[in-house]
C-alpha atoms as a PDB file:
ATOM      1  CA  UNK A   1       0.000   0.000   0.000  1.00  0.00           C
ATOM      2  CA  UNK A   2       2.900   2.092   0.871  1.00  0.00           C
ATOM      3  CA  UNK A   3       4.068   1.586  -3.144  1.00  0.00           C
ATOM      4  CA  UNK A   4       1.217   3.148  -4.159  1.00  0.00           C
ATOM      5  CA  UNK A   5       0.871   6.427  -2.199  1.00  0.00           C
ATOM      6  CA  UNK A   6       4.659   6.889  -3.138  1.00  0.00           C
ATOM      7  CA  UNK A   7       3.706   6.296  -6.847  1.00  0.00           C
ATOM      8  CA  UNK A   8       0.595   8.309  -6.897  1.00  0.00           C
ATOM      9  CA  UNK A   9       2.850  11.722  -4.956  1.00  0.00           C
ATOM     10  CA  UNK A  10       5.152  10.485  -7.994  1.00  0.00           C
ATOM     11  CA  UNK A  11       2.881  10.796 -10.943  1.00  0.00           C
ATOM     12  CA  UNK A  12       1.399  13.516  -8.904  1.00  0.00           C
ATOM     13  CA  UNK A  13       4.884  15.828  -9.125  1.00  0.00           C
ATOM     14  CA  UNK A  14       5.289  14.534 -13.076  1.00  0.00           C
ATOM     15  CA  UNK A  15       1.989  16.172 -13.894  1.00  0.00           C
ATOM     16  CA  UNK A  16       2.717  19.145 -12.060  1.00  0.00           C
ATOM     17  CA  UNK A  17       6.389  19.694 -13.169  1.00  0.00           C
ATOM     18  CA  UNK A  18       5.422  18.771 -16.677  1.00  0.00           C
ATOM     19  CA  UNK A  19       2.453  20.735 -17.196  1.00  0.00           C
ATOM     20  CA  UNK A  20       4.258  24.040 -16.088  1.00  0.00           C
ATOM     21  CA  UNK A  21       0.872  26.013 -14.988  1.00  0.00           C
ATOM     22  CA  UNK A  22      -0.928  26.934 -11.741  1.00  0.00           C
ATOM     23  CA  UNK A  23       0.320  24.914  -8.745  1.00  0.00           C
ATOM     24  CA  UNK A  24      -1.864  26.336  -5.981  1.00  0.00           C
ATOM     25  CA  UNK A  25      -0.843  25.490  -2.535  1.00  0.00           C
ATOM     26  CA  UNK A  26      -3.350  25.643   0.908  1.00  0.00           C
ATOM     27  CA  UNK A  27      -2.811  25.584   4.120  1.00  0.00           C
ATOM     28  CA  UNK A  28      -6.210  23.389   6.079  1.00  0.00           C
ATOM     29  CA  UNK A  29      -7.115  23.185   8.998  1.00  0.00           C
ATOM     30  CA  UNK A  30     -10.757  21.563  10.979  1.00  0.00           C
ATOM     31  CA  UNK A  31     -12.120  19.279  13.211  1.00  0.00           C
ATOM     32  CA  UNK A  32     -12.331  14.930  11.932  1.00  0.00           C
ATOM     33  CA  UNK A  33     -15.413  13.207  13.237  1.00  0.00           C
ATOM     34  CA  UNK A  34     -14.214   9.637  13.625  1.00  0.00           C
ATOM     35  CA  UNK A  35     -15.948   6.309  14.198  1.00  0.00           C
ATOM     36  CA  UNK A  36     -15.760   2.547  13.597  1.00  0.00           C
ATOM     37  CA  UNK A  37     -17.618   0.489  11.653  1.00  0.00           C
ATOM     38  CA  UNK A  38     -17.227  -2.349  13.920  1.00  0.00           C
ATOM     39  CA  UNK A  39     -18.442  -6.274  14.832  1.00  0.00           C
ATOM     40  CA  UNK A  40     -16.844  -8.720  16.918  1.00  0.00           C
ATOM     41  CA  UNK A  41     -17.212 -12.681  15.355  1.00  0.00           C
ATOM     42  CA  UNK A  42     -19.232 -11.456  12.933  1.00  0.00           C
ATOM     43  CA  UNK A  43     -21.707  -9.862  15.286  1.00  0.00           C
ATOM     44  CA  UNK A  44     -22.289  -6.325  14.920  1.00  0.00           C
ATOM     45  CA  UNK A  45     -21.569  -3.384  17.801  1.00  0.00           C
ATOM     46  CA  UNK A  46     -22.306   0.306  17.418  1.00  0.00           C
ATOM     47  CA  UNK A  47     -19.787   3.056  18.146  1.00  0.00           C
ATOM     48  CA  UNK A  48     -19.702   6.363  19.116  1.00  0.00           C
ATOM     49  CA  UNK A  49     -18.098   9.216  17.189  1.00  0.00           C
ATOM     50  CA  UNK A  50     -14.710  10.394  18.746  1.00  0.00           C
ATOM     51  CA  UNK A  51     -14.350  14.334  17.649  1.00  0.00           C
ATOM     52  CA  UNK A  52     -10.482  15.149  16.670  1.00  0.00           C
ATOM     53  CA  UNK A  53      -8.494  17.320  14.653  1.00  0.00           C
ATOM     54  CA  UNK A  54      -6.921  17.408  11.481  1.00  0.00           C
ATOM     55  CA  UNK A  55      -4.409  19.490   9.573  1.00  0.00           C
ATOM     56  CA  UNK A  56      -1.851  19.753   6.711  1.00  0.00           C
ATOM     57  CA  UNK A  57      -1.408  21.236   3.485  1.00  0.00           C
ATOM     58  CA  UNK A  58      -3.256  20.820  -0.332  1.00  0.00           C
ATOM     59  CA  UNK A  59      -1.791  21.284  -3.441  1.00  0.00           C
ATOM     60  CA  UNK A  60      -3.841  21.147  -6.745  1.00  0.00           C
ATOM     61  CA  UNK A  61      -3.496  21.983 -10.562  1.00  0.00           C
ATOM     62  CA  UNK A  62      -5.216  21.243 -13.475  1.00  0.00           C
ATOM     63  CA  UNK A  63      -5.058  18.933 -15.965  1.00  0.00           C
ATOM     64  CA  UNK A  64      -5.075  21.284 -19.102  1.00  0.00           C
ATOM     65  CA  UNK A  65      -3.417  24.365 -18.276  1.00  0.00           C
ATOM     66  CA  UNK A  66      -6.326  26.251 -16.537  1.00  0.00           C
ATOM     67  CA  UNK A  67      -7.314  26.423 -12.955  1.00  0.00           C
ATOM     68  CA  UNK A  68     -11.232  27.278 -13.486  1.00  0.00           C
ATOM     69  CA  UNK A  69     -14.042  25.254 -14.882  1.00  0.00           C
ATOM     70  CA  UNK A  70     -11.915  22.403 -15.528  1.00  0.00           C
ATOM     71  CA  UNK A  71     -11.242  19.360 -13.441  1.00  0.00           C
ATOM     72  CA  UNK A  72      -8.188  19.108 -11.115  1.00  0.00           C
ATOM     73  CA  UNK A  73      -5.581  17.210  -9.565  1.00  0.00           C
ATOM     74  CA  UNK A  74      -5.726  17.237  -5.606  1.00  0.00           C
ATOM     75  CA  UNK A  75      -2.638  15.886  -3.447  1.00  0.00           C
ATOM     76  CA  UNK A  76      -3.133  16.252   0.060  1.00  0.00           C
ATOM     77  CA  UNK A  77      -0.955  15.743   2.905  1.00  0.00           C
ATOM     78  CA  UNK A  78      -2.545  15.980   6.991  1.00  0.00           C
ATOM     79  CA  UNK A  79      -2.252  14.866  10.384  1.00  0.00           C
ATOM     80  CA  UNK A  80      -5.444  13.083  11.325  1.00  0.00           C
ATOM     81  CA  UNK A  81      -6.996  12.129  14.588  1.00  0.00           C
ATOM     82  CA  UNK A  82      -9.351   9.117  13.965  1.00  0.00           C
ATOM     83  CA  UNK A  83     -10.894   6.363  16.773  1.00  0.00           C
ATOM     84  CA  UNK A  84     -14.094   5.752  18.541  1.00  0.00           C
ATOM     85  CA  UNK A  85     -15.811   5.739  21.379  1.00  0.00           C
ATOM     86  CA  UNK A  86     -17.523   2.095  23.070  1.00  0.00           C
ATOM     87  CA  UNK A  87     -20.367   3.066  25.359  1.00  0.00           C
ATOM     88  CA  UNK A  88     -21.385  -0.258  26.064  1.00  0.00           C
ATOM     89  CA  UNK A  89     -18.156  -1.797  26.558  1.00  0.00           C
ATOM     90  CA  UNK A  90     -18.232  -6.304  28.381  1.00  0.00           C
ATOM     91  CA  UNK A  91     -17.126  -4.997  31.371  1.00  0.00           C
ATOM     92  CA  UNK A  92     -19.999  -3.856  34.398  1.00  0.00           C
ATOM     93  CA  UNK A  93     -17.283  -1.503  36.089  1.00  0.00           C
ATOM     94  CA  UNK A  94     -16.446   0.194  33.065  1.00  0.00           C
ATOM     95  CA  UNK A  95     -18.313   3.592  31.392  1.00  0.00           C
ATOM     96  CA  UNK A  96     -17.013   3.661  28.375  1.00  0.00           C
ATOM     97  CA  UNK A  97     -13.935   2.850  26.557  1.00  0.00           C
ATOM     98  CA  UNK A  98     -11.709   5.248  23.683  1.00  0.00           C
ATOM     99  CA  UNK A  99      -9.442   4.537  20.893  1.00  0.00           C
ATOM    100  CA  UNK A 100      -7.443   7.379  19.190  1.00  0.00           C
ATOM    101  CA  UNK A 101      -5.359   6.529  16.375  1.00  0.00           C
ATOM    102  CA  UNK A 102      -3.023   9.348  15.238  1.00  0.00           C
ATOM    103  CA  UNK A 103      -2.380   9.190  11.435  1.00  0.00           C
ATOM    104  CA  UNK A 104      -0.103  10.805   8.721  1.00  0.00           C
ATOM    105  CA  UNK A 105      -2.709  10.724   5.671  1.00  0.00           C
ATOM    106  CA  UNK A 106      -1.856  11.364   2.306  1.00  0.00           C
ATOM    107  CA  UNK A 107      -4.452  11.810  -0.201  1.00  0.00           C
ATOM    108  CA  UNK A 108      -4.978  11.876  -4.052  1.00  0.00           C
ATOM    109  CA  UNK A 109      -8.324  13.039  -5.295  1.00  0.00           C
ATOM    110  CA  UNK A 110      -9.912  14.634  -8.626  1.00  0.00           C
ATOM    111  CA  UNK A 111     -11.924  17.440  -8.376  1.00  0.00           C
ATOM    112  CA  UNK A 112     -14.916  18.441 -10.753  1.00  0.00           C
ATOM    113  CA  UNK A 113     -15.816  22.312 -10.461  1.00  0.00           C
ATOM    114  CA  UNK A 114     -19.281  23.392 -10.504  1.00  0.00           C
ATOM    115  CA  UNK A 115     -19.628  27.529 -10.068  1.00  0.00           C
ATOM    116  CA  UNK A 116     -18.599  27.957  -6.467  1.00  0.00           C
ATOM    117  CA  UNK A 117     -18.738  24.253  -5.745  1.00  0.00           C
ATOM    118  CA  UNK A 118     -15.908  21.355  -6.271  1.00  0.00           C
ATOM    119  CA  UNK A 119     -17.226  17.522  -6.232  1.00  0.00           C
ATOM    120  CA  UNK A 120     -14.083  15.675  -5.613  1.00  0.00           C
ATOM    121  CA  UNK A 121     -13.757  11.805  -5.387  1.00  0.00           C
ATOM    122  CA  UNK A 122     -10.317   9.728  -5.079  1.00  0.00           C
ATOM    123  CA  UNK A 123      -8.525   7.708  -2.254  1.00  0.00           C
ATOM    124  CA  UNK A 124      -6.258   8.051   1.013  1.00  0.00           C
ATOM    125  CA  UNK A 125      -3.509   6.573   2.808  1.00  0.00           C
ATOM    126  CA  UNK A 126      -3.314   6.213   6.331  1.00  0.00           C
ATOM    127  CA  UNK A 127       0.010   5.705   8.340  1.00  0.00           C
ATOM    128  CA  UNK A 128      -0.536   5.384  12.280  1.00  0.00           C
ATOM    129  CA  UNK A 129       2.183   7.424  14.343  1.00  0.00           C
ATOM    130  CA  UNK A 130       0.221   6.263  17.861  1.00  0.00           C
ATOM    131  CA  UNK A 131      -2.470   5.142  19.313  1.00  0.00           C
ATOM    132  CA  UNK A 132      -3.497   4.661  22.838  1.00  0.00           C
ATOM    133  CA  UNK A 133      -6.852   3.136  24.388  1.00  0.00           C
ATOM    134  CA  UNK A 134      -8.624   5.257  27.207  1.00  0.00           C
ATOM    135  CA  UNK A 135     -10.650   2.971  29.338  1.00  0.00           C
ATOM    136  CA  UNK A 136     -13.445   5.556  31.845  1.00  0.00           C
ATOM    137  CA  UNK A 137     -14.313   3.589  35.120  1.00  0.00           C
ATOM    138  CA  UNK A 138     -17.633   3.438  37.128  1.00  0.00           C
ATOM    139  CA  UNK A 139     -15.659   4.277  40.169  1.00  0.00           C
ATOM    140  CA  UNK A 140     -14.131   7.888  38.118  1.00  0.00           C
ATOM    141  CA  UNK A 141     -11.104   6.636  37.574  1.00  0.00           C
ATOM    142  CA  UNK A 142      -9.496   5.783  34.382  1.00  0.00           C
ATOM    143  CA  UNK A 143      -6.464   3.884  32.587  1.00  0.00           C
ATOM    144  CA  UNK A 144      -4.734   4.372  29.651  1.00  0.00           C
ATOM    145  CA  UNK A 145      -2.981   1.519  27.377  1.00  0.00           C
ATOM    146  CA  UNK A 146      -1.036   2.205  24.260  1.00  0.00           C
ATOM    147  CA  UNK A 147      -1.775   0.934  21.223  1.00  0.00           C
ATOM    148  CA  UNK A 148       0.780  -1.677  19.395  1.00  0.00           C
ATOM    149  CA  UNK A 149       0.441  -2.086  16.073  1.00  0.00           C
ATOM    150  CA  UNK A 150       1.746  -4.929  13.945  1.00  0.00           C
ATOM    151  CA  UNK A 151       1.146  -7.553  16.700  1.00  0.00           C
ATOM    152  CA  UNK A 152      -1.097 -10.145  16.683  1.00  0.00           C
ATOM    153  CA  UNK A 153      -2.001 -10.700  19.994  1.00  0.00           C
ATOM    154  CA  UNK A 154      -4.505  -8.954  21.774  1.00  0.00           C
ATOM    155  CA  UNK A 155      -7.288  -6.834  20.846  1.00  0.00           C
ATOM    156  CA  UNK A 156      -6.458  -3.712  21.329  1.00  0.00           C
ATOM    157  CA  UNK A 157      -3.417  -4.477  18.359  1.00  0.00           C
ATOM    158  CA  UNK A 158      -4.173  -2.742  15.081  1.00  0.00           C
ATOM    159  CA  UNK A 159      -2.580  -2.497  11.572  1.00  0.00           C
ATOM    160  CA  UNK A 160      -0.645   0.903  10.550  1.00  0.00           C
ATOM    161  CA  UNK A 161      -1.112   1.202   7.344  1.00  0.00           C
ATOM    162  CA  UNK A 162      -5.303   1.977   6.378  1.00  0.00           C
ATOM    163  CA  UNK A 163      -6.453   2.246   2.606  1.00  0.00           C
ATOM    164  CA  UNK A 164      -9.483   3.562   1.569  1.00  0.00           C
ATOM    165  CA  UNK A 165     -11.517   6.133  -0.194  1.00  0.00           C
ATOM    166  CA  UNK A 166     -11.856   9.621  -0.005  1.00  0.00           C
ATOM    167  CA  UNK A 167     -14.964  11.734  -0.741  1.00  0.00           C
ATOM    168  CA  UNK A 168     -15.208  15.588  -0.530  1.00  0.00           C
ATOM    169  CA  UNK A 169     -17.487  18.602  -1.193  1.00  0.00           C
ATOM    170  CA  UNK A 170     -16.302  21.895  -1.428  1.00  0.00           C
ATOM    171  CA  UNK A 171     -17.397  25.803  -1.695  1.00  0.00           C
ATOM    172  CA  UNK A 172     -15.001  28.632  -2.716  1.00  0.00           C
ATOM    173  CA  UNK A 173     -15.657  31.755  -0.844  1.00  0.00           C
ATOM    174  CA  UNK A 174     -13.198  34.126  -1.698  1.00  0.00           C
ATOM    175  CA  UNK A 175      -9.652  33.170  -1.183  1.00  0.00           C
ATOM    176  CA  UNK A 176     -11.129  30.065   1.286  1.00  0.00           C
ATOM    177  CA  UNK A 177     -12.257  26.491   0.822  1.00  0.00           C
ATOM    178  CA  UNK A 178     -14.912  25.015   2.953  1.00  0.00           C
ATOM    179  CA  UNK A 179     -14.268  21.417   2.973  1.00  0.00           C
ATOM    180  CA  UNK A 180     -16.833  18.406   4.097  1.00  0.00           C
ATOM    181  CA  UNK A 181     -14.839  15.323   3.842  1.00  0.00           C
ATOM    182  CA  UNK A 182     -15.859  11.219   4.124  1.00  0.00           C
ATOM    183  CA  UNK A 183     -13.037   8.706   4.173  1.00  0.00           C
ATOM    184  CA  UNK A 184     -14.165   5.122   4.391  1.00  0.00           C
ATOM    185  CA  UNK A 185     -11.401   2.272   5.003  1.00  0.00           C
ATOM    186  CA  UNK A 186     -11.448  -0.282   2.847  1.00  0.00           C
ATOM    187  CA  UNK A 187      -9.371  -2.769   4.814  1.00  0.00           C
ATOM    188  CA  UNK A 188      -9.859  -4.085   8.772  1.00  0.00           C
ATOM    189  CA  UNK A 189      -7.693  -2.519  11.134  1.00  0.00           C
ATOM    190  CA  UNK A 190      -7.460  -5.131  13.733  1.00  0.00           C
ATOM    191  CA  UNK A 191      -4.604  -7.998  14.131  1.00  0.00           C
ATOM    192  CA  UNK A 192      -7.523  -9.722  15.647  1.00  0.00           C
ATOM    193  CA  UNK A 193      -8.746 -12.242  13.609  1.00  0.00           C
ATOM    194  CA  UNK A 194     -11.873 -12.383  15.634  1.00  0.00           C
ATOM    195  CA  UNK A 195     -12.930  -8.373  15.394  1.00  0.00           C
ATOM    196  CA  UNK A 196     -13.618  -6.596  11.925  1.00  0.00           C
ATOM    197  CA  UNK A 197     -12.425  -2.629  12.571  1.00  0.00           C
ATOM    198  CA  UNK A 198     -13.303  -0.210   9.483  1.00  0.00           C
ATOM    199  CA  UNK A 199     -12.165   3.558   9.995  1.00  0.00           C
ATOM    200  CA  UNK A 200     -14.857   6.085   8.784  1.00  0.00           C
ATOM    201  CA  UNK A 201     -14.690   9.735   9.465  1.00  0.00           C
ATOM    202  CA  UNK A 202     -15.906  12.826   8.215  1.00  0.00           C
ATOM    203  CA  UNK A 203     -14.114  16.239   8.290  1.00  0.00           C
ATOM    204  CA  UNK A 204     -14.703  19.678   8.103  1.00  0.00           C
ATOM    205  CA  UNK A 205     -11.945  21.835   7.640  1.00  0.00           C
ATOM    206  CA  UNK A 206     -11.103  25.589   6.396  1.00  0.00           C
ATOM    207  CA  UNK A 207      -8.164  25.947   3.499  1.00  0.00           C
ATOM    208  CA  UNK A 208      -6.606  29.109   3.029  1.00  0.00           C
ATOM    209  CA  UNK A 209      -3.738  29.869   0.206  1.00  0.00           C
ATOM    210  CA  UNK A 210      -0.540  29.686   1.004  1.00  0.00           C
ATOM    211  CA  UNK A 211       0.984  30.507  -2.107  1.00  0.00           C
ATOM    212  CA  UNK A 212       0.390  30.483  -6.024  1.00  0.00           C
ATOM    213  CA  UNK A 213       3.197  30.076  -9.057  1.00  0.00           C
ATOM    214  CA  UNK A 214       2.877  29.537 -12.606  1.00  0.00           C
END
């Protein structure tokens, strides 16, 4: 998976370097709204969305020269905060329980301009930096584990790497983007064999110009 984010940023560059036109770049900035699609031997369990952050930069041209009413090329690179929340975890003494997985996304998406809109569609890599599991006790105490990743024993152990697709809508005001973002993993994220662990979360984040060359 790692091949193929380094190959897309690749092809990415080419396009840019070779096409010698409008390389915009933004600085963005918002809030991710995480959660888990989640079941444990095959059994389904609900989980709560985990509000985080998310930030990074965006850098887009277009595929024929122009930068309006044509479609672009979108490379993104963020730190994203992704998890969820169990509010009905096995245990009687415990509240609720908390993952947070810290990620270094890339991103590589198309976008399709409509007057003051963008409808963008593509996919994302994530790369987990941390994680830690936040368990909220009946008593008002807590504990906090951290997450290993590439293990296979336990079931708090998780996978690093997270493929998947990426789905955005956004409005030019001005100089600014307003950005609504879905990304929907494609592949589990547990090294349980037992649990299936999909990462979902939207975003909404604010993108402001950093710079602009020809």
């Amino acid at each position: 998976m790692k091949k193929i984010i380094l190959f897309t940023a690749i092809v990415f560059c080419t396009l840019m370097l070779n096409a010698q036109v409008h390389i915009n770049t933004y600085i963005v900035g918002g809030v991710s709204l995480p959660n888990f699609k989640y079941s444990y031997d095959k059994v389904a369990s609900p989980r709560s969305i985990y509000q985080g952050y998310t930030g990074g930069l965006l850098f887009n041209t277009g595929f024929m020269g122009g930068t309006k009413n044509e479609m672009m090329l979108n490379f993104g690179l963020n730190y994203l905060q992704a998890g969820a929340i169990d509010k009905a975890p096995v245990s009687g003494s415990v509240v609720e329980s908390k993952i947070r997985l810290n990620y270094i996304q890339t991103e590589f998406f198309i976008s399709l301009p409509i007057s003051i809109f963008e409808l963008c569609g593509g996919f994302h890599y994530n790369y987990a930096i941390n994680g830690k599991k936040i368990i909220n006790k009946n008593d008002g105490t807590s504990a906090t584990t951290s997450i290993k990743f590439g293990s296979e024993n336990g079931v708090d152990d998780a996978h690093r790497g997270d493929l998947g697709l990426s789905l955005k809508a956004v409005v030019n005001v001005s100089k600014f983007k307003f950005i609504v973002g879905y990304n929907k993993g494609l592949f589990g994220l547990s090294a349980n064999a037992l649990e299936d662990v999909y990462n979902k979360t939207y975003t909404v984040s604010l993108a402001y110009p950093l710079s602009k060359k020809k």
